[in-house]
C-alpha atoms as a PDB file:
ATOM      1  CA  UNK A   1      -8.922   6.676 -15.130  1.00  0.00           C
ATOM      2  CA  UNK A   2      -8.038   3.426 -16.743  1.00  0.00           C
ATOM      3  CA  UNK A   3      -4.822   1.686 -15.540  1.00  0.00           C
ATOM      4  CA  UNK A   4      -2.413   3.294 -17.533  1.00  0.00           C
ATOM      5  CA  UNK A   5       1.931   4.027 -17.534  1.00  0.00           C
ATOM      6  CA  UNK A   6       4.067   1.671 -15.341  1.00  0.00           C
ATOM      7  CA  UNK A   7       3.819   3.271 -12.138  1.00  0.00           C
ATOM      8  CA  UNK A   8       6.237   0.707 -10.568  1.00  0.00           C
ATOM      9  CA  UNK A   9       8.988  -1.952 -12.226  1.00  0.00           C
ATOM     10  CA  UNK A  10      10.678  -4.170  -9.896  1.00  0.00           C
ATOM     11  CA  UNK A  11      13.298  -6.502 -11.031  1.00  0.00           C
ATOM     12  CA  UNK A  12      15.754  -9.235  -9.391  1.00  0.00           C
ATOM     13  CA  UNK A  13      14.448  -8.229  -6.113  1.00  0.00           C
ATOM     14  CA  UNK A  14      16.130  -9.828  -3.354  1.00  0.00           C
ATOM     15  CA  UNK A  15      15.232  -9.104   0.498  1.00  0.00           C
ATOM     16  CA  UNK A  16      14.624 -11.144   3.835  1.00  0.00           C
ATOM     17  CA  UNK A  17      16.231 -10.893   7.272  1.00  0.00           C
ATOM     18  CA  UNK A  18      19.943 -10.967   8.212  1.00  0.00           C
ATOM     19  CA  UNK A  19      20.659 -14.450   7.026  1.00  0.00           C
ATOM     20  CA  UNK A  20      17.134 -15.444   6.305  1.00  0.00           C
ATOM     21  CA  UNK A  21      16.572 -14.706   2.483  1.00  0.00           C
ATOM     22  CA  UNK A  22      12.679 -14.446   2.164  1.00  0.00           C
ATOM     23  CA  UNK A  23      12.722 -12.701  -1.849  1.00  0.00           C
ATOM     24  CA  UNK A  24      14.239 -14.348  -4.451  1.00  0.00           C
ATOM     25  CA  UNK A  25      14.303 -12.749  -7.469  1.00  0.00           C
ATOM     26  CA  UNK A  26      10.547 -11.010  -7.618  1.00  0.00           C
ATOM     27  CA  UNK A  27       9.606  -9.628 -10.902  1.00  0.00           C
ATOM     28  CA  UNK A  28       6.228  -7.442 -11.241  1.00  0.00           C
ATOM     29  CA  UNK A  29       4.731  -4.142 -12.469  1.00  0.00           C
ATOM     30  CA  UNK A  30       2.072  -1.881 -11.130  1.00  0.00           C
ATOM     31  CA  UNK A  31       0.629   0.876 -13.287  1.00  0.00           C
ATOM     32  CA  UNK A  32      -1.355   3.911 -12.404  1.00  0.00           C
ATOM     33  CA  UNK A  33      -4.747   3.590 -11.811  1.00  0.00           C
ATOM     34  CA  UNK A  34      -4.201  -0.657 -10.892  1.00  0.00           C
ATOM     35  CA  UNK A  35      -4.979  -2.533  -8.129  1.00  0.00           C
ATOM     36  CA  UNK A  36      -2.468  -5.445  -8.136  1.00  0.00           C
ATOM     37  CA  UNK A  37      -2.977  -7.942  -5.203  1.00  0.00           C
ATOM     38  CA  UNK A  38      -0.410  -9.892  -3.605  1.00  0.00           C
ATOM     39  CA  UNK A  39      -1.380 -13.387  -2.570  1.00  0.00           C
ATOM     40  CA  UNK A  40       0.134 -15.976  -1.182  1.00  0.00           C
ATOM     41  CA  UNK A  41       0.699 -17.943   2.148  1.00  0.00           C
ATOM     42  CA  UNK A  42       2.007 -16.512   5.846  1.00  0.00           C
ATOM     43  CA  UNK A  43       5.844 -16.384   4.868  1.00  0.00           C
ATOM     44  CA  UNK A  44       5.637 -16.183   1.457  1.00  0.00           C
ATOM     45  CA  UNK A  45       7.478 -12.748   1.313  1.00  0.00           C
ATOM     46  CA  UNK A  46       4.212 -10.526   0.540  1.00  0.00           C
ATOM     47  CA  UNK A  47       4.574  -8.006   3.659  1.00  0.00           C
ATOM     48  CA  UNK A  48       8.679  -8.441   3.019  1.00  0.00           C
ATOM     49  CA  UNK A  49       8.053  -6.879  -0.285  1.00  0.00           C
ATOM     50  CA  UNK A  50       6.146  -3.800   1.003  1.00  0.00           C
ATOM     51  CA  UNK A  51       8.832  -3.161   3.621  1.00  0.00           C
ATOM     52  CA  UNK A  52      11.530  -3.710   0.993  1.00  0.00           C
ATOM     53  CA  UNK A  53      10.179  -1.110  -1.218  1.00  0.00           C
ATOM     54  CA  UNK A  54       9.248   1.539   1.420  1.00  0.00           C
ATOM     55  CA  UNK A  55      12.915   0.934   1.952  1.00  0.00           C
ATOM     56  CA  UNK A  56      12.623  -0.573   6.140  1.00  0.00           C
ATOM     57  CA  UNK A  57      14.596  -3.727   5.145  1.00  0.00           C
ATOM     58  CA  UNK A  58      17.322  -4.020   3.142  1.00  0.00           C
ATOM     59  CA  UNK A  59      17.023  -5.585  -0.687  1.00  0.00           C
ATOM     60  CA  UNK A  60      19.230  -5.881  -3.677  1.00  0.00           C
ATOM     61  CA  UNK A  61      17.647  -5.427  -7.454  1.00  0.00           C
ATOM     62  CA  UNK A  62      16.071  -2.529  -8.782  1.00  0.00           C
ATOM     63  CA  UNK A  63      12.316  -1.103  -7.922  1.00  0.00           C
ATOM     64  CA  UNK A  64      11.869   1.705 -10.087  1.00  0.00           C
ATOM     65  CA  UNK A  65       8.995   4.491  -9.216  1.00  0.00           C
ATOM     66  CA  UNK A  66       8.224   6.370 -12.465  1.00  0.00           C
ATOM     67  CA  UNK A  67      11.878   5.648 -13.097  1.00  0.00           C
ATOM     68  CA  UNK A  68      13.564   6.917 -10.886  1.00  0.00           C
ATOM     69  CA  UNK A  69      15.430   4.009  -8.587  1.00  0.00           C
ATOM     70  CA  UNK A  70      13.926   3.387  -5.353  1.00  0.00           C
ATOM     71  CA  UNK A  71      16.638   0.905  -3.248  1.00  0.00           C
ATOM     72  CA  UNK A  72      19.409   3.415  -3.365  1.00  0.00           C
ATOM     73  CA  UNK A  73      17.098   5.709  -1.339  1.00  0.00           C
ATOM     74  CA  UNK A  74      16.269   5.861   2.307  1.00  0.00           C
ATOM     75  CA  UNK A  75      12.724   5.797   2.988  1.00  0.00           C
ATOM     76  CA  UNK A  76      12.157   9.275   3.964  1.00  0.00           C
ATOM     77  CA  UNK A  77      13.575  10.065   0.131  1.00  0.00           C
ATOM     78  CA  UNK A  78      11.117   7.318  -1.666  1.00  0.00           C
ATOM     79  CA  UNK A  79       7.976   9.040   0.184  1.00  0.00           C
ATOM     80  CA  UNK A  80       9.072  11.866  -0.973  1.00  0.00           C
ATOM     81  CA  UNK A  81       9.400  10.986  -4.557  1.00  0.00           C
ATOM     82  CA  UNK A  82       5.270   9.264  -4.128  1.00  0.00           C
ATOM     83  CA  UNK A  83       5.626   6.021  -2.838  1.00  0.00           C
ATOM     84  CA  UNK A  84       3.082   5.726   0.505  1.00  0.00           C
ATOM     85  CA  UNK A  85       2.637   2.684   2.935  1.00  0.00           C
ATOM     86  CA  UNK A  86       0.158   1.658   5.464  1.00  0.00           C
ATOM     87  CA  UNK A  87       1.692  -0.982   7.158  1.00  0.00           C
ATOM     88  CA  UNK A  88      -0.480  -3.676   9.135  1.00  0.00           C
ATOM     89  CA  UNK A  89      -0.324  -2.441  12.648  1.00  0.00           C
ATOM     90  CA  UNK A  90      -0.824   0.994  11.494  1.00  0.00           C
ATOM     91  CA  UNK A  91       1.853   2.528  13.374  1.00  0.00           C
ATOM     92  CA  UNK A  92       0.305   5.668  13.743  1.00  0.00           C
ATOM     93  CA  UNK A  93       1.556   8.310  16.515  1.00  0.00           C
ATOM     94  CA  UNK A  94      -0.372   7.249  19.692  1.00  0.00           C
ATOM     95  CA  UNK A  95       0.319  10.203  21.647  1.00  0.00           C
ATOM     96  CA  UNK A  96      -0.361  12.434  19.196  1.00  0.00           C
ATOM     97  CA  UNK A  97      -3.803  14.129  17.978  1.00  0.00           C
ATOM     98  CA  UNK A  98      -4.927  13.218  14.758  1.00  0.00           C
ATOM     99  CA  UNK A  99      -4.759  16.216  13.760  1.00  0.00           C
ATOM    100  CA  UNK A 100      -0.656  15.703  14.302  1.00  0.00           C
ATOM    101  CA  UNK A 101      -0.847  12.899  12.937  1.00  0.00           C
ATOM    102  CA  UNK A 102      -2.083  13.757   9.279  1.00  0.00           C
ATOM    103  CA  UNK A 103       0.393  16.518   9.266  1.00  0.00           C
ATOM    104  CA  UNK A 104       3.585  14.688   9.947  1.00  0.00           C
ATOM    105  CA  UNK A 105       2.141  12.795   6.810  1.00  0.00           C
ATOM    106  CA  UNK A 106       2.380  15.947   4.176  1.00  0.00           C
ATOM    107  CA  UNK A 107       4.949  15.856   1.647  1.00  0.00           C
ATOM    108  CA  UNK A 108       7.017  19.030   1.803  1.00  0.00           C
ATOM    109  CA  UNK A 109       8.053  17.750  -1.804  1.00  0.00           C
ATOM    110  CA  UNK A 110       4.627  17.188  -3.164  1.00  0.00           C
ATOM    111  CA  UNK A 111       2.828  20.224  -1.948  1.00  0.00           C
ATOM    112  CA  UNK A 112       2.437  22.462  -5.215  1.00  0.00           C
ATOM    113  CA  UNK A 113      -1.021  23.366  -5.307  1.00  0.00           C
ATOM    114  CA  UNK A 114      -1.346  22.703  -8.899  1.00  0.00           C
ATOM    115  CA  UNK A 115      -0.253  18.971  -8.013  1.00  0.00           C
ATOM    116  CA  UNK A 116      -1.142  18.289  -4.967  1.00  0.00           C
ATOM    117  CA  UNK A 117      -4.524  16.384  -4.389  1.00  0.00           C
ATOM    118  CA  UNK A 118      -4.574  15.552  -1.004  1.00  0.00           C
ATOM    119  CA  UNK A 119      -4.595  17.868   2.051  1.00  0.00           C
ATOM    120  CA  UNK A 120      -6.161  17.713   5.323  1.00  0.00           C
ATOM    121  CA  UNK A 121      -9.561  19.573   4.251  1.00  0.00           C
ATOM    122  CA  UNK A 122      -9.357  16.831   1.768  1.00  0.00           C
ATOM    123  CA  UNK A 123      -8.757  13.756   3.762  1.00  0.00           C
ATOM    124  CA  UNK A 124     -11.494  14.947   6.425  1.00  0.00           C
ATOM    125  CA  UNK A 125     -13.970  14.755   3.386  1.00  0.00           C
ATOM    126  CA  UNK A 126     -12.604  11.532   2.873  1.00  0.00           C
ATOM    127  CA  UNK A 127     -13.098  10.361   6.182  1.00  0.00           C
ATOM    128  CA  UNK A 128     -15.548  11.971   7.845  1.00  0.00           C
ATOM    129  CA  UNK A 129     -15.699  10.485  10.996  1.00  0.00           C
ATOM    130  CA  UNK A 130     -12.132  11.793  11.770  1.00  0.00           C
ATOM    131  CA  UNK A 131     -13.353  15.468  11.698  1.00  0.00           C
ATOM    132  CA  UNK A 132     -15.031  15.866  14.926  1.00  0.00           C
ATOM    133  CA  UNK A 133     -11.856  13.774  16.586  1.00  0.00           C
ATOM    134  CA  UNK A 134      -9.081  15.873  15.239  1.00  0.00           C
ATOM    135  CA  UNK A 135      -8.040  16.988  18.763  1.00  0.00           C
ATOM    136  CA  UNK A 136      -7.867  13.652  20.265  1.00  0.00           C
ATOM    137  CA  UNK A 137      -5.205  11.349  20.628  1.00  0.00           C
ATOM    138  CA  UNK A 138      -4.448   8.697  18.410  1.00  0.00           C
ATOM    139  CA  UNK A 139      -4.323   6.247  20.850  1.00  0.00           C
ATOM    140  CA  UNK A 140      -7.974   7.088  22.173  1.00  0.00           C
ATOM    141  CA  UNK A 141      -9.536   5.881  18.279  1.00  0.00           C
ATOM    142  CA  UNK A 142     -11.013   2.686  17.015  1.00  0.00           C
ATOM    143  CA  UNK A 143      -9.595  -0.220  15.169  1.00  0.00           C
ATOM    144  CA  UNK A 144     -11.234   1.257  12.610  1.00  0.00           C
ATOM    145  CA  UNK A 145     -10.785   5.015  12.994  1.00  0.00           C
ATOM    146  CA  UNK A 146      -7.353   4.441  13.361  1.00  0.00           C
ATOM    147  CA  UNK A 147      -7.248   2.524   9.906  1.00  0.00           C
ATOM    148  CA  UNK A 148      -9.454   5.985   8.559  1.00  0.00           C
ATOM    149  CA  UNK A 149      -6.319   7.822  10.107  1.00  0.00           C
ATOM    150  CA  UNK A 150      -3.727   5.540   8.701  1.00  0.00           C
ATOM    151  CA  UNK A 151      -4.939   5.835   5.127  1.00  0.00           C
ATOM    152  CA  UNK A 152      -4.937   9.497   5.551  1.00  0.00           C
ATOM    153  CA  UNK A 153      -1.903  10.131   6.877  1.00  0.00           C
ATOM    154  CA  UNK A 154      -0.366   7.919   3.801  1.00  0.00           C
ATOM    155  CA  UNK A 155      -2.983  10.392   1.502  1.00  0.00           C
ATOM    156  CA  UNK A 156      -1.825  13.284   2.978  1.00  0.00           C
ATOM    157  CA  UNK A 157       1.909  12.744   1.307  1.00  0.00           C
ATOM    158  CA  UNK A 158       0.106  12.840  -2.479  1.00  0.00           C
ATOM    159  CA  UNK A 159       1.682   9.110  -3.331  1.00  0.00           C
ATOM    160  CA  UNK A 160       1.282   8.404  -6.549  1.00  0.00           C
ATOM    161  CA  UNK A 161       1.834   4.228  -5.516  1.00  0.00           C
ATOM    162  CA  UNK A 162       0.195   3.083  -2.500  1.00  0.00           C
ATOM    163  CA  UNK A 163       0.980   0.081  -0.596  1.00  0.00           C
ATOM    164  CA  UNK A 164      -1.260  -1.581   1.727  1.00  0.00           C
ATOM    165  CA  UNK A 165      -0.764  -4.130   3.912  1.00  0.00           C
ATOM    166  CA  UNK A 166      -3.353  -5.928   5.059  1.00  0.00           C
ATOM    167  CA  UNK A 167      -5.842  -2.809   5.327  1.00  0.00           C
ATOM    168  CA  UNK A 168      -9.320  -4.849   6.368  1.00  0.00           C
ATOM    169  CA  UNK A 169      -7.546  -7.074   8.989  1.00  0.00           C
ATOM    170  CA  UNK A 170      -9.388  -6.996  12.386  1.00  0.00           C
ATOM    171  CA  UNK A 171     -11.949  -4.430  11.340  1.00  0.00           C
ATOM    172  CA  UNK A 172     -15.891  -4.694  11.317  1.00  0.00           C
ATOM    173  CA  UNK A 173     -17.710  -5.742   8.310  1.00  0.00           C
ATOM    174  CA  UNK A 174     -19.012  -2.024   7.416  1.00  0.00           C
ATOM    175  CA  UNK A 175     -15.335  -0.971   7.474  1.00  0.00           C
ATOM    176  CA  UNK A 176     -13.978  -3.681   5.428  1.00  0.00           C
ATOM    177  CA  UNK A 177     -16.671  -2.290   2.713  1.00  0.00           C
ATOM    178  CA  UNK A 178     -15.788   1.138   3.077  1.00  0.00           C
ATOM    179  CA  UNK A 179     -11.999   0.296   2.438  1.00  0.00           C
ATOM    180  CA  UNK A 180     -13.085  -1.463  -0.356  1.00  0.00           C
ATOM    181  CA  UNK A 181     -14.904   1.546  -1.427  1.00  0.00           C
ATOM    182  CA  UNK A 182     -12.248   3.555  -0.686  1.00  0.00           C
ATOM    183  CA  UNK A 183     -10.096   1.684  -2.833  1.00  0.00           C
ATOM    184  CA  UNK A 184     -11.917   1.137  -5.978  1.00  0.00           C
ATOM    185  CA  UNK A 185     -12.088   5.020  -5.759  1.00  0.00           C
ATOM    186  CA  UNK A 186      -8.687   5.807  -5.501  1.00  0.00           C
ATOM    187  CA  UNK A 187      -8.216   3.656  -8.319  1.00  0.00           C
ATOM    188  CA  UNK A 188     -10.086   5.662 -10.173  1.00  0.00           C
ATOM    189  CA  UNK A 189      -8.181   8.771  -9.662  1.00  0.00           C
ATOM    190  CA  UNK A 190      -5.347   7.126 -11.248  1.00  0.00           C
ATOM    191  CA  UNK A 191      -3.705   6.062  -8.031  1.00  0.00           C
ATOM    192  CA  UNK A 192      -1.601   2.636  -7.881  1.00  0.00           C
ATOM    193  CA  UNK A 193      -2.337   0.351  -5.250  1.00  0.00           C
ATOM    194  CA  UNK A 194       0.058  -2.815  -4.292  1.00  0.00           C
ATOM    195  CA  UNK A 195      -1.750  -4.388  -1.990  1.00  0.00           C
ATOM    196  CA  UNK A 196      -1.598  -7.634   0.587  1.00  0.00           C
ATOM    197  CA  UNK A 197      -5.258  -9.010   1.801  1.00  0.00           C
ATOM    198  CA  UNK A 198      -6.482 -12.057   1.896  1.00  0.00           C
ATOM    199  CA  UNK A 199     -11.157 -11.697   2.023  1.00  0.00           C
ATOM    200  CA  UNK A 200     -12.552 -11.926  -1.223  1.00  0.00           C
ATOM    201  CA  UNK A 201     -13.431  -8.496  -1.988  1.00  0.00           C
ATOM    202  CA  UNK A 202      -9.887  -7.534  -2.926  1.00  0.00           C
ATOM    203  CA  UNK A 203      -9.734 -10.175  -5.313  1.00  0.00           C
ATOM    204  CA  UNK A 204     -12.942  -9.243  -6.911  1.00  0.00           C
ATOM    205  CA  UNK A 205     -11.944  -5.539  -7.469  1.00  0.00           C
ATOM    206  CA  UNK A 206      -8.447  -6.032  -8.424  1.00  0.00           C
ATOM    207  CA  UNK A 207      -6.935  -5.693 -11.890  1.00  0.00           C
ATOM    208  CA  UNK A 208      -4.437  -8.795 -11.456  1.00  0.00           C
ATOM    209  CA  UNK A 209      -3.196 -10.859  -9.079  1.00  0.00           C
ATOM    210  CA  UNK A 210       0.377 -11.627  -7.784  1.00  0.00           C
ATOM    211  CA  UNK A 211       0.751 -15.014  -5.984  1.00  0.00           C
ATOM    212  CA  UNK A 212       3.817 -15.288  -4.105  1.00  0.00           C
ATOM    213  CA  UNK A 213       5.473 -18.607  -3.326  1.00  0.00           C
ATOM    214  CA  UNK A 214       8.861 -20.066  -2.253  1.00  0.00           C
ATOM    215  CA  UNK A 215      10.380 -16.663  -2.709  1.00  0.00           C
ATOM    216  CA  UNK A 216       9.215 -16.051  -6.013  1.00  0.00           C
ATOM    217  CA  UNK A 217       5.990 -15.375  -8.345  1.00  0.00           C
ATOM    218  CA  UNK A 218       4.627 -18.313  -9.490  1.00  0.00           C
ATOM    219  CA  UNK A 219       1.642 -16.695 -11.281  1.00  0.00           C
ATOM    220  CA  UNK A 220       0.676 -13.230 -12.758  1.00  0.00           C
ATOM    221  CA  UNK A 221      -2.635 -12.082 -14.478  1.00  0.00           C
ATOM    222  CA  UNK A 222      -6.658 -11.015 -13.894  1.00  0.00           C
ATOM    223  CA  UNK A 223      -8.311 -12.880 -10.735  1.00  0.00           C
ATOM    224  CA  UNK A 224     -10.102 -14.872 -12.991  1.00  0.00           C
ATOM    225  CA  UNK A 225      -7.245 -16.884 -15.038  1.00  0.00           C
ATOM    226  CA  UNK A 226      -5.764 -18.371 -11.595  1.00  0.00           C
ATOM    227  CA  UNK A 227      -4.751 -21.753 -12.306  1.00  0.00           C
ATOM    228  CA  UNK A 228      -6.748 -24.033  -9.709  1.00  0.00           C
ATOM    229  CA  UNK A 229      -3.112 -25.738  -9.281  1.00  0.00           C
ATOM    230  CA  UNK A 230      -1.236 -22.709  -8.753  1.00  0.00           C
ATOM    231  CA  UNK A 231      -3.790 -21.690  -6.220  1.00  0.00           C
ATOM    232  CA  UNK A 232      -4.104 -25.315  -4.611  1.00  0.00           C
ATOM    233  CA  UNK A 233       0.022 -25.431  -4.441  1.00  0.00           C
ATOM    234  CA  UNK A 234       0.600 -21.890  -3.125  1.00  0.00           C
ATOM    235  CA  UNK A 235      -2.312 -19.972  -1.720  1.00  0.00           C
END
């Protein structure tokens, strides 16, 4: 499916921490079925921006999900509506099974058979590998298994805008291209993906590029129109 209806407007958005203002007035789009990759230097507000819109820090501004305003809800409320994360440490449920673990991630609002594409049969065809280890604790997986399990989990809650934070960091080279796989396919089914990583597959499968810098976006468009002095001065 082609990248198609916004999916995601954000305006004015302002966010940091306490007195530390990181966001200053961030203005993008993502629309289903894109890929749009944040770049930018460490500090330059890219992982602030996921947590902002999942809704873990606070922000000022609008982000609106299919239209519907996203900031005046508490996270719990914006998963619900289709907004999934997969922060960078994963935070999955350590003492929990997988198998615990994907189901904490359905969406009690998103579950209408008709609608709904992901479940755990699913996910486990998705990710194979976690099949076998359903009854195991989280804690007792991978680097890379937990990653499978992180996607999933986000998966499991039907999101109609996923956002990923740094999904290949720390992982072998096979699992950095099966994310990208992964990725490219979701696309496909019309997902949106907001995305922070920094190797160069991302940037050769995404639709455009964000690059963050001093608070702000200081450049917008495909991969392939970055301006060598935007990317000398910010990335």
């Amino acid at each position: 499916m082609p990248p198609g209806g916004r999916a995601l407007e954000i305006e004015a958005l302002h966010a940091g921490y306490g007195r530390v203002q990181v966001l200053r007035g961030v203005h993008l789009q993502v629309r289903a079925g894109e890929l749009l990759l944040l770049l930018g230097r460490n500090g330059s507000g890219r992982s602030t921006l996921l947590k902002a819109l999942m809704g873990l820090i606070p922000a000022t501004g609008s982000a609106r999900l299919d239209g519907r305003e996203l900031l005046v809800l508490p996270a719990h409320r914006r998963a619900r509506l289709g907004l999934g994360y997969v922060p960078e440490q994963r935070e999955i449920f350590p003492r929990l099974s997988v198998r615990q673990n994907l189901l904490l991630g359905a969406n009690p609002a998103r579950t209408d058979p008709g609608a709904s594409r992901w479940n755990a049969a699913t996910v486990q065809r998705l990710f194979p590998a976690l099949t076998p280890r359903l009854g195991v604790s989280a804690q007792a997986l991978s680097g890379g298994e937990q990653q499978m399990l992180a996607l999933a989990r986000a998966l499991m809650g039907n999101p109609d805008l996923l956002l990923l934070d740094e999904p290949t960091e720390g992982l072998a080279p096979q699992r950095v291209a099966e994310t990208a796989d992964l990725a490219a396919r979701l696309r496909s089914l019309g997902l949106g993906l907001l995305m922070v990583e920094q190797k160069p597959w991302a940037r050769a499968l995404a639709d455009r590029v964000v690059v963050l810098g001093d608070g702000r976006v200081q450049f917008e468009g495909p991969p392939r129109d970055l301006p060598q002095d935007v990317s000398a001065a910010w990335l």
